[in-house]
N, C-alpha and C. Protein backbone atom coordinates (compact mmCIF):
# COMPACT_ATOMS: atom_id res chain seq x y z
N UNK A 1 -69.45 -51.51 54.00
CA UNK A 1 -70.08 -52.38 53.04
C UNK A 1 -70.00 -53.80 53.54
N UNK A 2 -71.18 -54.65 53.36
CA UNK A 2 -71.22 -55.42 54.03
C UNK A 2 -70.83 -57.10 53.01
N UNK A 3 -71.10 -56.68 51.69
CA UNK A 3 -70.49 -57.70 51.43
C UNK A 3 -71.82 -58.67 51.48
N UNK A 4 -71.61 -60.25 50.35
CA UNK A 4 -72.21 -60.96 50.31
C UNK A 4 -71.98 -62.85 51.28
N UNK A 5 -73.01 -63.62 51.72
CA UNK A 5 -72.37 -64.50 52.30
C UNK A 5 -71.74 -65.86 51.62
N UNK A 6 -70.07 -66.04 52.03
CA UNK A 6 -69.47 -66.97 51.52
C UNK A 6 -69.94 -68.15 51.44
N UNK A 7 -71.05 -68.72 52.33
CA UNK A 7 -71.74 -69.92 52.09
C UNK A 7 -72.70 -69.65 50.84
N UNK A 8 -73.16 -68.85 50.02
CA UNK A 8 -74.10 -68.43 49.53
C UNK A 8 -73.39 -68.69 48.26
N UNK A 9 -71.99 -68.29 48.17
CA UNK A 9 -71.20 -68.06 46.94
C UNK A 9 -71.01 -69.46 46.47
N UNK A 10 -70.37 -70.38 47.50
CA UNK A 10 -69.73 -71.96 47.02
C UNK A 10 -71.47 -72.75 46.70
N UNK A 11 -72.41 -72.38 47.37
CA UNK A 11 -73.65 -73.27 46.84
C UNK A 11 -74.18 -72.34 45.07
N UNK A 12 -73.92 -71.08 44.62
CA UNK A 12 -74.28 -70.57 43.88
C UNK A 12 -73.22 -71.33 42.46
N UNK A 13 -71.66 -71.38 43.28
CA UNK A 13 -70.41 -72.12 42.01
C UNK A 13 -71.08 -73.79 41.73
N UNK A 14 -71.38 -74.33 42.68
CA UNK A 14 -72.14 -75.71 42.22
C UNK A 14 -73.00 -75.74 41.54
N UNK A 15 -74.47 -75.18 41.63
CA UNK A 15 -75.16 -74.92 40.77
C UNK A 15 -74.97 -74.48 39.68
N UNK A 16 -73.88 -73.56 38.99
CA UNK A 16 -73.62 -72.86 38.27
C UNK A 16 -72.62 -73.84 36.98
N UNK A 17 -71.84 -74.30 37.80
CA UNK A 17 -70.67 -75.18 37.27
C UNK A 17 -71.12 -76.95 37.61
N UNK A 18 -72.20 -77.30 37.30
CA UNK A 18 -72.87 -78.71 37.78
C UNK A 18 -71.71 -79.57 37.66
N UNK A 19 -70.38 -79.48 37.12
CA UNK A 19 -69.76 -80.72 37.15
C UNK A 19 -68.95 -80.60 38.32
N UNK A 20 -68.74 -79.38 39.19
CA UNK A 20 -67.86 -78.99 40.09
C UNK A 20 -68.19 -80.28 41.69
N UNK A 21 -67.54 -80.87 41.27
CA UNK A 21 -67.66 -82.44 42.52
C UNK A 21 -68.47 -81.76 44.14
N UNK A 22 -69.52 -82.15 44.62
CA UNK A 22 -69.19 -81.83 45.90
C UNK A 22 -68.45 -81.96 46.82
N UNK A 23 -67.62 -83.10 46.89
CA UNK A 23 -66.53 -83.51 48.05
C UNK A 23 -65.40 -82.29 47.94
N UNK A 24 -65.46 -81.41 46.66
CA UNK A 24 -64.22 -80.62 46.77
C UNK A 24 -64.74 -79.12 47.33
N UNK A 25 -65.69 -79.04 47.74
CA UNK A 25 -66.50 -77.87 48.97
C UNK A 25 -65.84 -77.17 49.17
N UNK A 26 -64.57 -78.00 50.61
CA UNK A 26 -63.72 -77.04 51.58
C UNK A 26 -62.50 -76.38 50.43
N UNK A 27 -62.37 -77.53 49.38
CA UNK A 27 -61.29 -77.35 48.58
C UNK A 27 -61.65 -75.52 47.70
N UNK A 28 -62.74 -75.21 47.06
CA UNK A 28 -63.52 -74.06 46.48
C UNK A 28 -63.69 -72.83 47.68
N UNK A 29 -63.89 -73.41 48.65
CA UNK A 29 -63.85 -72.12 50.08
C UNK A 29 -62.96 -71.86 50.43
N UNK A 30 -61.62 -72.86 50.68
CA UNK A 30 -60.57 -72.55 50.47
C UNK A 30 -59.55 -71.41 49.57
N UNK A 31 -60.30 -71.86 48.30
CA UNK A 31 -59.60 -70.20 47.44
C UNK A 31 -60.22 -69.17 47.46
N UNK A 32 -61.58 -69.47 47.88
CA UNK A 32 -62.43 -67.95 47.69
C UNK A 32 -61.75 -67.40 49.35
N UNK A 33 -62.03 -68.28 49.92
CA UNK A 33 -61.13 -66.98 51.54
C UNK A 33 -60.19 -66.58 51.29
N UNK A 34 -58.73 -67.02 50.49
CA UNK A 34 -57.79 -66.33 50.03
C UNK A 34 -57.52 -64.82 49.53
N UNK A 35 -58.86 -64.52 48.91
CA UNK A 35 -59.37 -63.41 48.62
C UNK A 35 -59.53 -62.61 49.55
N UNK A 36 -59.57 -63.13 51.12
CA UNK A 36 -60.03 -62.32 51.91
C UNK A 36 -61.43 -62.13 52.34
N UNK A 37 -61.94 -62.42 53.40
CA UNK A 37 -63.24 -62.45 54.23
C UNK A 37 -63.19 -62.21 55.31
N UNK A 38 -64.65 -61.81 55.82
CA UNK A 38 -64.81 -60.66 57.14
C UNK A 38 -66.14 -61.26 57.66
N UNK A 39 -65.98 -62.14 58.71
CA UNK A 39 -67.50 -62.33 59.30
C UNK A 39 -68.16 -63.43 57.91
N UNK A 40 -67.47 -64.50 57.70
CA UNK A 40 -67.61 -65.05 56.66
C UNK A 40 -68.78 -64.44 55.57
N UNK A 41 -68.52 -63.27 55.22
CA UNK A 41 -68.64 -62.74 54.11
C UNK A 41 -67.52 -62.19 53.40
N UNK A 42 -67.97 -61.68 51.84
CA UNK A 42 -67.05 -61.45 50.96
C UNK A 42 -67.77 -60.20 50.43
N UNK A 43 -66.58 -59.38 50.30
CA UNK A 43 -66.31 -57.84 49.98
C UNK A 43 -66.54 -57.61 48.87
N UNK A 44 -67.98 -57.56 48.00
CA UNK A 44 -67.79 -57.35 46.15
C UNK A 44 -67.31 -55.73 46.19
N UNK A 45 -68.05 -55.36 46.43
CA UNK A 45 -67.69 -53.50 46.55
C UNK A 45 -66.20 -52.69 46.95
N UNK A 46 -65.55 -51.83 46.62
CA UNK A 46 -64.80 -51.16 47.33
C UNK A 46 -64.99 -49.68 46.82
N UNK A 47 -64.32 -48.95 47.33
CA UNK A 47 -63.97 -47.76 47.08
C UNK A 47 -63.53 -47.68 45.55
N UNK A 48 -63.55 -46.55 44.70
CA UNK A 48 -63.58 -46.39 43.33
C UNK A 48 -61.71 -46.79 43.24
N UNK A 49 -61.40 -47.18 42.24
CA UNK A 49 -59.84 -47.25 42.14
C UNK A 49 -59.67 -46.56 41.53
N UNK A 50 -58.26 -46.30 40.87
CA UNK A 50 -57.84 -45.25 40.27
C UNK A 50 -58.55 -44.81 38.98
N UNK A 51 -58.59 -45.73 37.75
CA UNK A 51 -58.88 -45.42 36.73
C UNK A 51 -60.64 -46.08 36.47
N UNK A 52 -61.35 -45.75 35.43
CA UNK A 52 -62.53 -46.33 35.73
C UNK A 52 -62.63 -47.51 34.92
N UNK A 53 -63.72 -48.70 35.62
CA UNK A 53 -63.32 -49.87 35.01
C UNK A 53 -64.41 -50.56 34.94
N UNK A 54 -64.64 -52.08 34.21
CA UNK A 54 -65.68 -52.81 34.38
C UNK A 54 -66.05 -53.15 35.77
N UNK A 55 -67.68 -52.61 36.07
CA UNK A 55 -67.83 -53.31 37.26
C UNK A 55 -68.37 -51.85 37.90
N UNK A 56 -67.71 -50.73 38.06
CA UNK A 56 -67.37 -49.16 38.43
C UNK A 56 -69.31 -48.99 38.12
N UNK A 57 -69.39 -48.37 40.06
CA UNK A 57 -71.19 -48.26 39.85
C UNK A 57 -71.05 -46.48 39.80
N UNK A 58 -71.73 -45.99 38.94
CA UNK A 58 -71.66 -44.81 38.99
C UNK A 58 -73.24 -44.11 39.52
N UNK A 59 -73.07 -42.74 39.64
CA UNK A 59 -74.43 -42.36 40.90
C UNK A 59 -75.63 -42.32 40.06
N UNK A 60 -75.99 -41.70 39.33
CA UNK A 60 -77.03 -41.23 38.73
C UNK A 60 -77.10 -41.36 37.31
N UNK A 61 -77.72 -42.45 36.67
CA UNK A 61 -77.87 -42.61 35.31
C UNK A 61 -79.45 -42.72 34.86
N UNK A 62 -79.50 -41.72 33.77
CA UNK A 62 -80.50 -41.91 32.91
C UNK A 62 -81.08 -43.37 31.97
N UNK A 63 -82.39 -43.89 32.45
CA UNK A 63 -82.37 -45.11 31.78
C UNK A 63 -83.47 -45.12 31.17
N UNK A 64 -83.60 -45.77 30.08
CA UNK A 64 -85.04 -45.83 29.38
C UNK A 64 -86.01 -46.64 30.10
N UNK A 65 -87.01 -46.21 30.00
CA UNK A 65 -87.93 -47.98 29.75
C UNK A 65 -89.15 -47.64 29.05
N UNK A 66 -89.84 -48.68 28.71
CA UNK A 66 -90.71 -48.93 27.76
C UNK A 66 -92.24 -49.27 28.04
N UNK A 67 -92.90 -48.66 27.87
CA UNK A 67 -94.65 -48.86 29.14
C UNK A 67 -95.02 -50.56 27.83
N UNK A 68 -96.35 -50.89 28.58
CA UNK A 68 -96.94 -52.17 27.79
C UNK A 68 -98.00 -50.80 26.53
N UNK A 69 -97.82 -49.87 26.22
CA UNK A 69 -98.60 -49.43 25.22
C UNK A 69 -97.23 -49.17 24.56
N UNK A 70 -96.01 -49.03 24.97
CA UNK A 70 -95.12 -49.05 24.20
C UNK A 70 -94.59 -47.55 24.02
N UNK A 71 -94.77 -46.77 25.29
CA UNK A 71 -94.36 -45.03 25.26
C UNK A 71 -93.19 -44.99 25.68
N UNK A 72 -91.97 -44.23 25.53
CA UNK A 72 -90.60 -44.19 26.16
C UNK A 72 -91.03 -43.89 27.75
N UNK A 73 -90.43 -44.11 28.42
CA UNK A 73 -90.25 -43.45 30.01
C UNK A 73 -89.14 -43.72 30.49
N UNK A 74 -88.36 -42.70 31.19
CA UNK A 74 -87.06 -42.85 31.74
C UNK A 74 -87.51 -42.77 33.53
N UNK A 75 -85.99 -43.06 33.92
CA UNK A 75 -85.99 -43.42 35.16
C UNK A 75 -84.71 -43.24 35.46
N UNK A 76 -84.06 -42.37 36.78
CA UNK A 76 -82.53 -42.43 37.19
C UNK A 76 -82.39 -43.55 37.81
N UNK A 77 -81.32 -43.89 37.69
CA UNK A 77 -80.88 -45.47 38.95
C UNK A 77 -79.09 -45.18 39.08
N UNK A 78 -78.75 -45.91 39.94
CA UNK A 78 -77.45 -46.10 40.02
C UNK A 78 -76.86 -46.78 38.91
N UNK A 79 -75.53 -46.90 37.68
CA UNK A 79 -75.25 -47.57 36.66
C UNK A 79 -74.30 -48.47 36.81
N UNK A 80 -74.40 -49.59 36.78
CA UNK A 80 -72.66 -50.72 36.43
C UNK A 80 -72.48 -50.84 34.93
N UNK A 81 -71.21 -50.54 35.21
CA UNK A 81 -70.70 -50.63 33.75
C UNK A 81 -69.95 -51.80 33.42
N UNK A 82 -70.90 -52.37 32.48
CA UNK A 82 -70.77 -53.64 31.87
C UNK A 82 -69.62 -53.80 30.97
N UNK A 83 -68.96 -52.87 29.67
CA UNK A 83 -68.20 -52.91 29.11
C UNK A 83 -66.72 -53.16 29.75
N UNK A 84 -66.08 -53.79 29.10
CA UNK A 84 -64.73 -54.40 29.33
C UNK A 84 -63.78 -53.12 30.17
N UNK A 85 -62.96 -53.27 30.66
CA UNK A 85 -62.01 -52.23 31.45
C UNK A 85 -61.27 -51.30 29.44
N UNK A 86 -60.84 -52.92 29.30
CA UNK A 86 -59.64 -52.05 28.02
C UNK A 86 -60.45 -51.97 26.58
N UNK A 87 -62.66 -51.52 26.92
CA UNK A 87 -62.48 -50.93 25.35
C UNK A 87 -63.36 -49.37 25.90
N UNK A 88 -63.05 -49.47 27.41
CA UNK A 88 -63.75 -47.91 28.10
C UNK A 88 -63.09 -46.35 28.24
N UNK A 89 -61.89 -46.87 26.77
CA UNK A 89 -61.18 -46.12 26.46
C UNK A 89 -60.97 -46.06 25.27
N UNK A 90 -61.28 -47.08 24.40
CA UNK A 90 -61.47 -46.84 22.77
C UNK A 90 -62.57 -47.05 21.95
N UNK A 91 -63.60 -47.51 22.54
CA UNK A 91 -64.74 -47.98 21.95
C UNK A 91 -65.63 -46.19 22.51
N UNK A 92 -66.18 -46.27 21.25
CA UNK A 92 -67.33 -45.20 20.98
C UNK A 92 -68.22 -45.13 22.19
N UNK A 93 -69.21 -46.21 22.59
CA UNK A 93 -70.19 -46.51 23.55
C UNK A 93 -70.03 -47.67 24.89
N UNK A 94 -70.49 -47.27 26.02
CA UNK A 94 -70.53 -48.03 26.96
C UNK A 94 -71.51 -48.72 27.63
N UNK A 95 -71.76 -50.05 28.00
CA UNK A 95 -73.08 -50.41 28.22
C UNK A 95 -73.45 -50.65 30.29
N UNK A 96 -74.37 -49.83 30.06
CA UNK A 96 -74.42 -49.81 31.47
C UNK A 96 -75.64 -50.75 32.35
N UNK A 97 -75.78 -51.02 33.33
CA UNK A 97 -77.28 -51.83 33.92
C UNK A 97 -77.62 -50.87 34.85
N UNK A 98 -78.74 -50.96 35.26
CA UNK A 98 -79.59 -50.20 36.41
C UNK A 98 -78.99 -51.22 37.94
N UNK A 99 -79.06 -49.99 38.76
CA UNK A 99 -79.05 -50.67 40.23
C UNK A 99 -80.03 -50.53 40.78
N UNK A 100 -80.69 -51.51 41.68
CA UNK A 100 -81.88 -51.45 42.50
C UNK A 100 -81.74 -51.63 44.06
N UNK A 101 -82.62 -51.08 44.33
CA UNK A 101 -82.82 -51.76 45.80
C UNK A 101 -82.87 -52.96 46.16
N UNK A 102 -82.60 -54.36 47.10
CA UNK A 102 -83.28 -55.27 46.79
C UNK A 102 -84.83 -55.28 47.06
N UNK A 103 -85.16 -54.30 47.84
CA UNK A 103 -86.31 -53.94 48.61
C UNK A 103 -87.40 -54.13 46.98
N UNK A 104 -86.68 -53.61 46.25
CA UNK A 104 -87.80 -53.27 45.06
C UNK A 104 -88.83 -54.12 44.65
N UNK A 105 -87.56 -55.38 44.93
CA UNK A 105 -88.30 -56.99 43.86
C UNK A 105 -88.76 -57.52 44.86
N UNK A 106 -89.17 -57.24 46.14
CA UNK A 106 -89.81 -57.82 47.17
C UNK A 106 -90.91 -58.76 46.49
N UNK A 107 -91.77 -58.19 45.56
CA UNK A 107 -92.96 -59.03 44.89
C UNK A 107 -92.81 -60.49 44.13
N UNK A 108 -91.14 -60.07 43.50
CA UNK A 108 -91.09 -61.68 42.69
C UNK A 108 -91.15 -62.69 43.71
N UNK A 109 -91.80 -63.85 43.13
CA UNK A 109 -91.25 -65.18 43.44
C UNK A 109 -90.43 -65.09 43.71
N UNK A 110 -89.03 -64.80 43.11
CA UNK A 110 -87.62 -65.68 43.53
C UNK A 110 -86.99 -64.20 44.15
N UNK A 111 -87.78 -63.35 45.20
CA UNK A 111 -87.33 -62.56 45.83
C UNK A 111 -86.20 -63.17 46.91
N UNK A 112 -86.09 -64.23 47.52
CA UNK A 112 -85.17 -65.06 48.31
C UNK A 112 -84.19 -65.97 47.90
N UNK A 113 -84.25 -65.94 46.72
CA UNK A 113 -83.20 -66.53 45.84
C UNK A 113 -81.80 -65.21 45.22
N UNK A 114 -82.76 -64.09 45.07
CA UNK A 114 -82.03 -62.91 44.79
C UNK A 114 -80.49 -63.11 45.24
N UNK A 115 -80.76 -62.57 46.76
CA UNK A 115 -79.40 -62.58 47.62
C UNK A 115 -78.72 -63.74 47.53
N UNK A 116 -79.07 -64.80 47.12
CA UNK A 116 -77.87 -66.35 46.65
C UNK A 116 -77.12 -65.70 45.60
N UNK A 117 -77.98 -64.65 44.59
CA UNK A 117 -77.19 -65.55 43.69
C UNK A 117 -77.11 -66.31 42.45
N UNK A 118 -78.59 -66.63 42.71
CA UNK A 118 -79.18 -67.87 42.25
C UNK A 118 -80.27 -67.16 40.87
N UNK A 119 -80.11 -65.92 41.07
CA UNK A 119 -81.54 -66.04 40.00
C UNK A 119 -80.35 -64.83 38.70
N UNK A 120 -80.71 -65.38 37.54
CA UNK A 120 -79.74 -65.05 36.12
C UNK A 120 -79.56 -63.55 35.96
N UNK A 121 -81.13 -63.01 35.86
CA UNK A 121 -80.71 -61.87 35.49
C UNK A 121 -80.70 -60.74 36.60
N UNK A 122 -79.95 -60.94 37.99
CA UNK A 122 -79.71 -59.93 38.96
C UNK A 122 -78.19 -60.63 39.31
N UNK A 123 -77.03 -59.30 39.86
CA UNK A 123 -76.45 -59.62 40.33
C UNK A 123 -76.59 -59.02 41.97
N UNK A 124 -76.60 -59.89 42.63
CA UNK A 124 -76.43 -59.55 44.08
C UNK A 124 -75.38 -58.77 44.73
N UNK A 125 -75.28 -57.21 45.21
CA UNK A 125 -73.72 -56.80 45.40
C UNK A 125 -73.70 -56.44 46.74
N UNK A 126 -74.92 -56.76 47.38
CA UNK A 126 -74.76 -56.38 49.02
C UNK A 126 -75.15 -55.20 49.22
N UNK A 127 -74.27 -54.45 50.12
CA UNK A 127 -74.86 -53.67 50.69
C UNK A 127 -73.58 -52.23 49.87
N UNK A 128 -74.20 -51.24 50.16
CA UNK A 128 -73.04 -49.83 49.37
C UNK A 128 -74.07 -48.99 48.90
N UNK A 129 -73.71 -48.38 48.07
CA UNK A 129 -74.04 -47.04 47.52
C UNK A 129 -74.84 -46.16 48.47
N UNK A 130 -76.18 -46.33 48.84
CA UNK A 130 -76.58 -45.33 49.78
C UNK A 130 -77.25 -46.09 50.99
N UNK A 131 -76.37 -47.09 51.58
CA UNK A 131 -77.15 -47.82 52.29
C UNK A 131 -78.15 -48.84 51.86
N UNK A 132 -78.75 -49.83 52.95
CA UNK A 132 -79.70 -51.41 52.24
C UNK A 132 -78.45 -52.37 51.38
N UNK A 133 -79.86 -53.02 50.49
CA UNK A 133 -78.99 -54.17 50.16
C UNK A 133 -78.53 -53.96 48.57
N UNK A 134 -78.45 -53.93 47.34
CA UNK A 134 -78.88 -53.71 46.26
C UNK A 134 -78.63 -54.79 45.31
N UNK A 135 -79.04 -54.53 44.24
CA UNK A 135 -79.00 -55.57 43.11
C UNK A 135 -78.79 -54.61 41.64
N UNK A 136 -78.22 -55.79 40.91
CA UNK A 136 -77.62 -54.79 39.51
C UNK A 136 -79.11 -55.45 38.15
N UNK A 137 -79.77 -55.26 37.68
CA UNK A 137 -80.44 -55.75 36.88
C UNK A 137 -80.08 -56.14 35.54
N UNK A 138 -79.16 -57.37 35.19
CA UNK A 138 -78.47 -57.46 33.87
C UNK A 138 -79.45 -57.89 32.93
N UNK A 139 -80.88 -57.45 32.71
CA UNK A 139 -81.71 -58.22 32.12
C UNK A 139 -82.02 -56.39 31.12
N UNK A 140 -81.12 -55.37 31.75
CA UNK A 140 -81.73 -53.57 31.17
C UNK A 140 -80.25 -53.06 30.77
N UNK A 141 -79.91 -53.87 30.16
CA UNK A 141 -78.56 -53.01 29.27
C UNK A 141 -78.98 -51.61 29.05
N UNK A 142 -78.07 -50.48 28.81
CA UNK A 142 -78.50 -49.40 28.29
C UNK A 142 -76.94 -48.86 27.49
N UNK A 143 -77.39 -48.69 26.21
CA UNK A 143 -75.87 -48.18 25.41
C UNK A 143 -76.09 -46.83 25.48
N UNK A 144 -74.81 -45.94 26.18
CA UNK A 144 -74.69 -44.62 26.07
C UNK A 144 -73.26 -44.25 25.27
N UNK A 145 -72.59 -42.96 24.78
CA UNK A 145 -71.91 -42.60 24.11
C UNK A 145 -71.19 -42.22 25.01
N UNK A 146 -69.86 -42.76 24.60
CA UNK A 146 -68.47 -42.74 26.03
C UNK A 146 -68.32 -41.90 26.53
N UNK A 147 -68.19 -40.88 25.43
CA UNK A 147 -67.19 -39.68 25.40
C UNK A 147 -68.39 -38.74 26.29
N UNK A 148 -69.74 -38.82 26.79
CA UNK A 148 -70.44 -38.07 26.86
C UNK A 148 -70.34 -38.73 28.79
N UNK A 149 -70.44 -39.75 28.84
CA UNK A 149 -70.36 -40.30 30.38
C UNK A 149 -68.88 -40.08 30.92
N UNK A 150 -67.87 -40.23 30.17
CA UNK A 150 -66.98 -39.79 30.82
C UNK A 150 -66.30 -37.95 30.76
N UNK A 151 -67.55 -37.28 30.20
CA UNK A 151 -67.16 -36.26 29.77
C UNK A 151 -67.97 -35.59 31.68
N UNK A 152 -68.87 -36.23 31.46
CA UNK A 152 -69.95 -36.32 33.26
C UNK A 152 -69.23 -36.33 34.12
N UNK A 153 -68.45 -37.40 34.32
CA UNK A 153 -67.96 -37.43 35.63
C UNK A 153 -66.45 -36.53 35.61
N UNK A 154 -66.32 -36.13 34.44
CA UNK A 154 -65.04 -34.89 34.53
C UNK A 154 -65.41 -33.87 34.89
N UNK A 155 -66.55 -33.57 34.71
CA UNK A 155 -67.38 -32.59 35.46
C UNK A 155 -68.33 -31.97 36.41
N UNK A 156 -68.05 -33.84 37.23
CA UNK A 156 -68.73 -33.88 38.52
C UNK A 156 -70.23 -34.23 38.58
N UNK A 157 -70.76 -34.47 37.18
CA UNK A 157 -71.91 -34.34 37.17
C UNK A 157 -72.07 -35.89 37.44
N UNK A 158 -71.90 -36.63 37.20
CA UNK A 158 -71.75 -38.42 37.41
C UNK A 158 -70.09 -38.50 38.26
N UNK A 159 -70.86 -39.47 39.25
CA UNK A 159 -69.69 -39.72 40.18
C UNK A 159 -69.69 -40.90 40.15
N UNK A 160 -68.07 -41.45 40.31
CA UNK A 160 -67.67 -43.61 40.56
C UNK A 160 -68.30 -43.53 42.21
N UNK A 161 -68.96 -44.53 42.53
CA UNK A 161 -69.29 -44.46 43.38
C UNK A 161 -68.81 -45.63 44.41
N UNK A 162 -68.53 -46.94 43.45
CA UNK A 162 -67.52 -48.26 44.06
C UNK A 162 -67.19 -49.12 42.41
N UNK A 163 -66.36 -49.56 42.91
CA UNK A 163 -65.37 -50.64 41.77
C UNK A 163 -65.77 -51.68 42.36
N UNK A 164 -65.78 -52.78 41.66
CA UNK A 164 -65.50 -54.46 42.04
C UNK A 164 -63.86 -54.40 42.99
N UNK A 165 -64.17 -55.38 44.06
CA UNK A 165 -63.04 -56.06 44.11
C UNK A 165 -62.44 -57.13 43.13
N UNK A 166 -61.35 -57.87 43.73
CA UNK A 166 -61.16 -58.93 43.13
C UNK A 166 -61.77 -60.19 42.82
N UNK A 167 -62.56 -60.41 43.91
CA UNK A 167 -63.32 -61.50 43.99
C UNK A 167 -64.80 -60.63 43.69
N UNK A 168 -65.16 -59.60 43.57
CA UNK A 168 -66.22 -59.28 43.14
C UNK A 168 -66.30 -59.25 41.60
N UNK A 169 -65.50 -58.63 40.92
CA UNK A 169 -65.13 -58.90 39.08
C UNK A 169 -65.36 -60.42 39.12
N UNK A 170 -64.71 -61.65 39.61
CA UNK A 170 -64.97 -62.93 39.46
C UNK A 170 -66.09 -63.21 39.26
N UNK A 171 -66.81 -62.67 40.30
CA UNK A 171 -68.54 -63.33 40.40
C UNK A 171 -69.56 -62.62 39.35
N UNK A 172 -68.68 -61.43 39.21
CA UNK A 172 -69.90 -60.56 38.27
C UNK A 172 -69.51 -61.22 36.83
N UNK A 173 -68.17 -61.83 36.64
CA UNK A 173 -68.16 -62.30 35.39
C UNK A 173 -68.83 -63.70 35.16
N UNK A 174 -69.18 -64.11 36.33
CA UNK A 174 -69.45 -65.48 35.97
C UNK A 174 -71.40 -65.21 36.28
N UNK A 175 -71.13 -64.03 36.98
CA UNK A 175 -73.14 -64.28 36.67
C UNK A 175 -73.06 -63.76 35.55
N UNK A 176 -72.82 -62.78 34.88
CA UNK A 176 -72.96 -62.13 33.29
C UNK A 176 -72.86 -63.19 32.41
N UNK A 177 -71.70 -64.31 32.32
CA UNK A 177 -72.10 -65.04 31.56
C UNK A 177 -73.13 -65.76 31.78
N UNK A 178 -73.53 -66.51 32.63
CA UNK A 178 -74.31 -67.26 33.36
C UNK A 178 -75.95 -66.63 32.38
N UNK A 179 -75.93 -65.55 32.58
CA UNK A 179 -77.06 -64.91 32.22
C UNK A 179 -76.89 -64.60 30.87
N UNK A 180 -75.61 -64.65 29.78
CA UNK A 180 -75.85 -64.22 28.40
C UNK A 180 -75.16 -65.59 27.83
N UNK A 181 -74.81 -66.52 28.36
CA UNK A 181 -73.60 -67.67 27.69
C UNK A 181 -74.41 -69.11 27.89
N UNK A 182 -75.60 -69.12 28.66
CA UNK A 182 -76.16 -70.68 28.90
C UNK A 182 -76.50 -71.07 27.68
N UNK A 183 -75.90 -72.63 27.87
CA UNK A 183 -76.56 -73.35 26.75
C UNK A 183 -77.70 -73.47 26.25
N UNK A 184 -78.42 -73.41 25.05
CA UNK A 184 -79.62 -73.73 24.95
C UNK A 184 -79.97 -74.70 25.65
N UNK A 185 -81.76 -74.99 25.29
CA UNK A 185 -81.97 -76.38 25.95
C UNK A 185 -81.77 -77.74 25.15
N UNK A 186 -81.94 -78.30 25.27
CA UNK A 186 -81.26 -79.45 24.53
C UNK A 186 -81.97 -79.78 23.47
N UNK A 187 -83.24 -79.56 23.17
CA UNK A 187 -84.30 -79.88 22.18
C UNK A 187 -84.13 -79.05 20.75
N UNK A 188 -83.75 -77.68 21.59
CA UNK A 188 -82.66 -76.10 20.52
C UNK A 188 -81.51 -76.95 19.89
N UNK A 189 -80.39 -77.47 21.12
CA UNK A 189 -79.48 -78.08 20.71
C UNK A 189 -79.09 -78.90 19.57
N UNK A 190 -80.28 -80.27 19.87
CA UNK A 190 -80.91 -80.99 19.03
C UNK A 190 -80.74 -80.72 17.43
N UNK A 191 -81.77 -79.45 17.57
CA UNK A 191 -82.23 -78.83 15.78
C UNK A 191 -81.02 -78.46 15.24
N UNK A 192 -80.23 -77.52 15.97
CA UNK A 192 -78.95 -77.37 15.45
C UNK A 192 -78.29 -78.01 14.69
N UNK A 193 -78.05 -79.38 15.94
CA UNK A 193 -77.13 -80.45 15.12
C UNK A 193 -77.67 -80.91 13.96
N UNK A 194 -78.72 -81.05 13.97
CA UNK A 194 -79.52 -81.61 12.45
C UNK A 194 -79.56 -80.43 11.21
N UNK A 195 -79.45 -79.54 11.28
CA UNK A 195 -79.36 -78.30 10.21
C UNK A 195 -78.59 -78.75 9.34
């Protein structure tokens, strides 16, 4: 697994965190190598860990989608599981995203922004699952019933296929918020305060 590039990550934390100074650069690359890097890239992916957890891409998930006349249609994809590590054991349902190729979104505009980083609702995870590059689509939540996905992979029928590292949970938490926690725009803001 090849992992995403560390220059890619510290220009994605600036943008992300606008008050984060530029002069403190080496200071931010500094802790992210701590984490460990290879060919100045960084390792989001690993091998499944013991127990299953936020982040954990599993092989084959059933996903809805919705045509423009408005008919159900499903689709398998690879799943990340979005729900917290400690409620994927007491909570009823788990919410999962689709994995893609990056090959897929070749057509968008911000097809070259993808791999930064940079665009809200994809997370960039490199390279893994069956080879290429892939991307997680946090813009296609899908709620399934726990007891029924983890009842799957007790029976082989759904397999963990990679966990987050350490520094991969970091980034996926900060694009997830990034993508569900931005401030309105200020004009939203605005009305608020006046209510």
């Amino acid at each position: 697994m090849g992992g995403i590039q560390l220059d890619g990550l510290i220009q994605y934390l600036q943008q992300v965190f606008p008050i984060y100074p530029d002069e403190t650069t080496a200071d931010a690359r500094l802790a992210i190598e701590q984490f460990g890097i290879k060919n100045n890239r960084i390792q989001v992916l690993s091998d499944p860990i013991q127990e299953w957890s936020q982040g954990d891409i599993l092989n084959i998930i059933p996903f809805l989608n919705f045509t423009e006349d408005g008919q159900v249609s499903n689709f398998k994809a690879p799943g990340m599981i979005i729900t917290s590590t400690c409620d994927l054991d007491r909570k009823e349902t788990i919410v999962l995203c689709p994995c893609f190729s990056l090959e897929q979104f070749k057509s968008l505009k911000a097809y070259a922004d993808i791999p930064k980083n940079t665009v809200f609702e994809f997370f960039f995870i490199g390279n893994g699952l069956t080879g290429g590059e892939w991307v997680v689509d946090l813009s296609r939540p899908l709620t399934l019933p726990r007891y029924r996905v983890f009842k799957q992979i007790q029976d082989g029928n759904i397999t963990r296929l990679h966990s987050l590292t350490r520094v991969g949970w970091y980034l996926f938490i900060t694009k997830f918020s990034m993508k569900y926690f931005r401030p309105d725009d200020s004009s939203t803001m605005y009305t608020r305060q006046h209510l």
